[in-house]
C-alpha atoms as a PDB file:
ATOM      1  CA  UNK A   1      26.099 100.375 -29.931  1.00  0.00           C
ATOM      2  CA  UNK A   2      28.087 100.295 -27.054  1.00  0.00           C
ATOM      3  CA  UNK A   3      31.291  98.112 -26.217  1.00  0.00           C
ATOM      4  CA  UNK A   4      31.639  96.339 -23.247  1.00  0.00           C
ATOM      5  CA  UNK A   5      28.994  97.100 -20.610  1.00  0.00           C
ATOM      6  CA  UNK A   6      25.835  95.383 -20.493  1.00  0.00           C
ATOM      7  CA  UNK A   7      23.633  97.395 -18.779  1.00  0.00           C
ATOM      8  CA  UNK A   8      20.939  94.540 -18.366  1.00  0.00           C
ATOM      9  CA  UNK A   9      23.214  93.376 -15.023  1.00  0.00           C
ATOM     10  CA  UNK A  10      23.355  96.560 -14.053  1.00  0.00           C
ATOM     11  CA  UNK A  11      20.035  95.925 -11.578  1.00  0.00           C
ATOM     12  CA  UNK A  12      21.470  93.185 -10.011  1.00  0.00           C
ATOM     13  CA  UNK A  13      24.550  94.440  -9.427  1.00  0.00           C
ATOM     14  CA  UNK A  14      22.708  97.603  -7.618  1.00  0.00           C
ATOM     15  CA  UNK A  15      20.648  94.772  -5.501  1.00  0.00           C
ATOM     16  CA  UNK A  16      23.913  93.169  -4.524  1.00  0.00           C
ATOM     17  CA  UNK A  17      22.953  90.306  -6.213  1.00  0.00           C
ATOM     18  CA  UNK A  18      26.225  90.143  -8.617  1.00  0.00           C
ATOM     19  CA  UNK A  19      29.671  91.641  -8.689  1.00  0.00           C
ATOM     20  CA  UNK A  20      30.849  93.163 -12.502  1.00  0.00           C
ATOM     21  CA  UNK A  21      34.477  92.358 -12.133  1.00  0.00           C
ATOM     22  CA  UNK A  22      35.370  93.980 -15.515  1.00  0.00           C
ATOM     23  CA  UNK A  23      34.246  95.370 -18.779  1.00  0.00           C
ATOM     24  CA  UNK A  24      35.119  93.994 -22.728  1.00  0.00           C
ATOM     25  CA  UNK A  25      35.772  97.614 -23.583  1.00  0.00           C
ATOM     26  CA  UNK A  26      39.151  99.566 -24.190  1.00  0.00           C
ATOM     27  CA  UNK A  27      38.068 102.348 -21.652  1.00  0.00           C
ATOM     28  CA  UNK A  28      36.017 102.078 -18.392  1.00  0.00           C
ATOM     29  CA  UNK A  29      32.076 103.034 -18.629  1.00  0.00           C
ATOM     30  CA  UNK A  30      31.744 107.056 -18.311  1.00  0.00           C
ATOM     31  CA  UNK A  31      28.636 106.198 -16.487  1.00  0.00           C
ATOM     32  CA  UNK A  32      30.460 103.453 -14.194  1.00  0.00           C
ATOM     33  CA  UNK A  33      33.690 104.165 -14.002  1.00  0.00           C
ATOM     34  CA  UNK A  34      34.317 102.226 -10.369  1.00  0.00           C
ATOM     35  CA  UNK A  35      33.942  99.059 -13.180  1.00  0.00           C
ATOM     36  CA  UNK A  36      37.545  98.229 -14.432  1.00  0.00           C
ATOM     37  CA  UNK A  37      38.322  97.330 -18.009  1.00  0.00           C
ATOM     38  CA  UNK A  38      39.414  93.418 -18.957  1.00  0.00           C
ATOM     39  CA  UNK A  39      43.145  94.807 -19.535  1.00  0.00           C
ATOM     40  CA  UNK A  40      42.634  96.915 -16.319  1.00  0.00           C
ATOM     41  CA  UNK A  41      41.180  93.553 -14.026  1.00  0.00           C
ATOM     42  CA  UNK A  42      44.775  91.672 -14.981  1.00  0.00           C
ATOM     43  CA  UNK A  43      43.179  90.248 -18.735  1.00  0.00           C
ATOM     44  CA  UNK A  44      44.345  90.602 -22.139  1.00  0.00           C
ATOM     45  CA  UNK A  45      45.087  94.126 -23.227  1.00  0.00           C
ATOM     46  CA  UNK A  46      43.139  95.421 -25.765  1.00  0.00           C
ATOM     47  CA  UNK A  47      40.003  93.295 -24.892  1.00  0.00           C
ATOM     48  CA  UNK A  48      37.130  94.647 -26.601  1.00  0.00           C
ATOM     49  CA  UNK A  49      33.815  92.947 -27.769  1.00  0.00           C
ATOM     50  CA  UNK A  50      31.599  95.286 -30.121  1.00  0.00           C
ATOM     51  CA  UNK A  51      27.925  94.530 -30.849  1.00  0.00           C
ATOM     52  CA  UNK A  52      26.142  96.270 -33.944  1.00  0.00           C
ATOM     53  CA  UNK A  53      23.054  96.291 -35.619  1.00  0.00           C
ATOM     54  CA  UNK A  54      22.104  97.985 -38.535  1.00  0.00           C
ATOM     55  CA  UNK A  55      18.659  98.638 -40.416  1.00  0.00           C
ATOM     56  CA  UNK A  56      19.675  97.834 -44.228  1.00  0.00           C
ATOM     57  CA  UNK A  57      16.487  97.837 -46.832  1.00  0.00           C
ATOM     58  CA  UNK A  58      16.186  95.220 -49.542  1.00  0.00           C
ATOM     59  CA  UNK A  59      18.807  95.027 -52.689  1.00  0.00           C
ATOM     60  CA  UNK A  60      17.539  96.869 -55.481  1.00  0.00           C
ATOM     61  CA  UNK A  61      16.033  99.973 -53.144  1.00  0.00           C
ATOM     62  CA  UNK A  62      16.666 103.140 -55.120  1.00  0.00           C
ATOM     63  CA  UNK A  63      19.689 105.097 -53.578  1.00  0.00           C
ATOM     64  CA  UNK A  64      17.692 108.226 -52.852  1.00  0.00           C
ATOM     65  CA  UNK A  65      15.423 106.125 -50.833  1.00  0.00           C
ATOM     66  CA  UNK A  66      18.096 104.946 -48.866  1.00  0.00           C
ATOM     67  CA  UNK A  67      19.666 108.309 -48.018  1.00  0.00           C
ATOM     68  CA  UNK A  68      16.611 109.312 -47.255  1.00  0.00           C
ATOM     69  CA  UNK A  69      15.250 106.459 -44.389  1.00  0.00           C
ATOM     70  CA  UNK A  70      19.305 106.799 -43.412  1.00  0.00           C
ATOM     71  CA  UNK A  71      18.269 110.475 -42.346  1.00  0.00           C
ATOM     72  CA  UNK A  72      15.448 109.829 -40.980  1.00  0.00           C
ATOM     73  CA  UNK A  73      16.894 107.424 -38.593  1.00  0.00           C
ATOM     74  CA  UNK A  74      19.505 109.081 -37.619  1.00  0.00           C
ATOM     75  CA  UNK A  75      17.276 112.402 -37.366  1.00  0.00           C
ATOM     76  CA  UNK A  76      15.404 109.948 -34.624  1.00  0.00           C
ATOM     77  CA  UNK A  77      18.417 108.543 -33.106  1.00  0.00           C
ATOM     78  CA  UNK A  78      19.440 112.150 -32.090  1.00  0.00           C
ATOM     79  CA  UNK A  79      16.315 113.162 -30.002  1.00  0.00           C
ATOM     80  CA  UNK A  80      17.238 112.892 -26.318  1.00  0.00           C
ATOM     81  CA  UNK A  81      14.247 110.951 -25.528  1.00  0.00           C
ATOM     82  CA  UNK A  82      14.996 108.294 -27.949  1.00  0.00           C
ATOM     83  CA  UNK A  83      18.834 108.255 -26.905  1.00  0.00           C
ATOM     84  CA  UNK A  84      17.452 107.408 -23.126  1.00  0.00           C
ATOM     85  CA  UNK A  85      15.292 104.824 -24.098  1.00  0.00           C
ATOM     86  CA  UNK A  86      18.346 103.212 -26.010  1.00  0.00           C
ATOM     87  CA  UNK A  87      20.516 103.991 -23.141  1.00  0.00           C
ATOM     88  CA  UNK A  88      17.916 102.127 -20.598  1.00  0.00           C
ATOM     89  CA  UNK A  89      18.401  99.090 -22.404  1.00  0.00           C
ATOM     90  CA  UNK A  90      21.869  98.743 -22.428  1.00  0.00           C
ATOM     91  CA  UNK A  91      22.358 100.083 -26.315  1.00  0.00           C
ATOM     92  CA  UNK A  92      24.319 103.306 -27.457  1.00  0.00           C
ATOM     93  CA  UNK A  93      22.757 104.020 -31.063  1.00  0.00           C
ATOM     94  CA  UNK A  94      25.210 105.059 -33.982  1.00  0.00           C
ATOM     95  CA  UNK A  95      23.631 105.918 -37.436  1.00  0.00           C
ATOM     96  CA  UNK A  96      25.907 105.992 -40.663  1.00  0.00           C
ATOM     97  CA  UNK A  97      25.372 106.580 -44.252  1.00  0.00           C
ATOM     98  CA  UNK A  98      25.039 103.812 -46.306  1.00  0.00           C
ATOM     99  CA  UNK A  99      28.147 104.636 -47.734  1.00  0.00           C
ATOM    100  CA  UNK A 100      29.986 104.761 -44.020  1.00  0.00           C
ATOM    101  CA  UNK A 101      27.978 101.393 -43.255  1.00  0.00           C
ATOM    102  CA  UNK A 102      29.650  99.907 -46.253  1.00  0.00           C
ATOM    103  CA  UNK A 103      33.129 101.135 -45.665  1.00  0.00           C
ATOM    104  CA  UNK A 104      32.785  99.567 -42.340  1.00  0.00           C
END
């Protein structure tokens, strides 16, 4: 997922309806980069709030069957199509191993 933009405002900041005065991210948006960062607008440096999700099956699944659904979703998350979709939404999909997942 994505740090610091929420790309739900982004419509009403396109209808003038609201002003984005900064981002919680360490680097402006590539997509909107007239949007400062917190550190950049005069707040703390190093400002950053990260959202995540993650899919994780039931204790006791069998390993193999995790690796396996852990492929498949990350085989989905890299179609373009799905990445859009994400992207429309405000959400910039990651997949990890379970073993990444669990080192993070």
């Amino acid at each position: 997922m994505g740090a610091g933009l929420d790309r739900s405002t982004l419509p009403l900041t396109k209808a003038g309806k609201l002003k984005l005065l900064a981002i919680a991210a360490k680097a402006r948006d590539p997509d909107h980069p007239d949007i400062p960062t917190m550190e950049q607008a005069g707040g703390p440096a190093g400002y950053e709030v990260d959202t995540w999700v993650s899919l994780v099956p039931p204790q006791g699944t069998p390993a193999e069957l995790a690796r396996r659904l852990s492929g498949d979703i990350a085989q989905a998350l890299a179609d373009p199509a799905v990445k859009e979709r994400f992207k429309g939404i405000g959400v910039d999909p990651v997949s990890a191993t379970p073993a990444e997942l669990a080192d993070w």
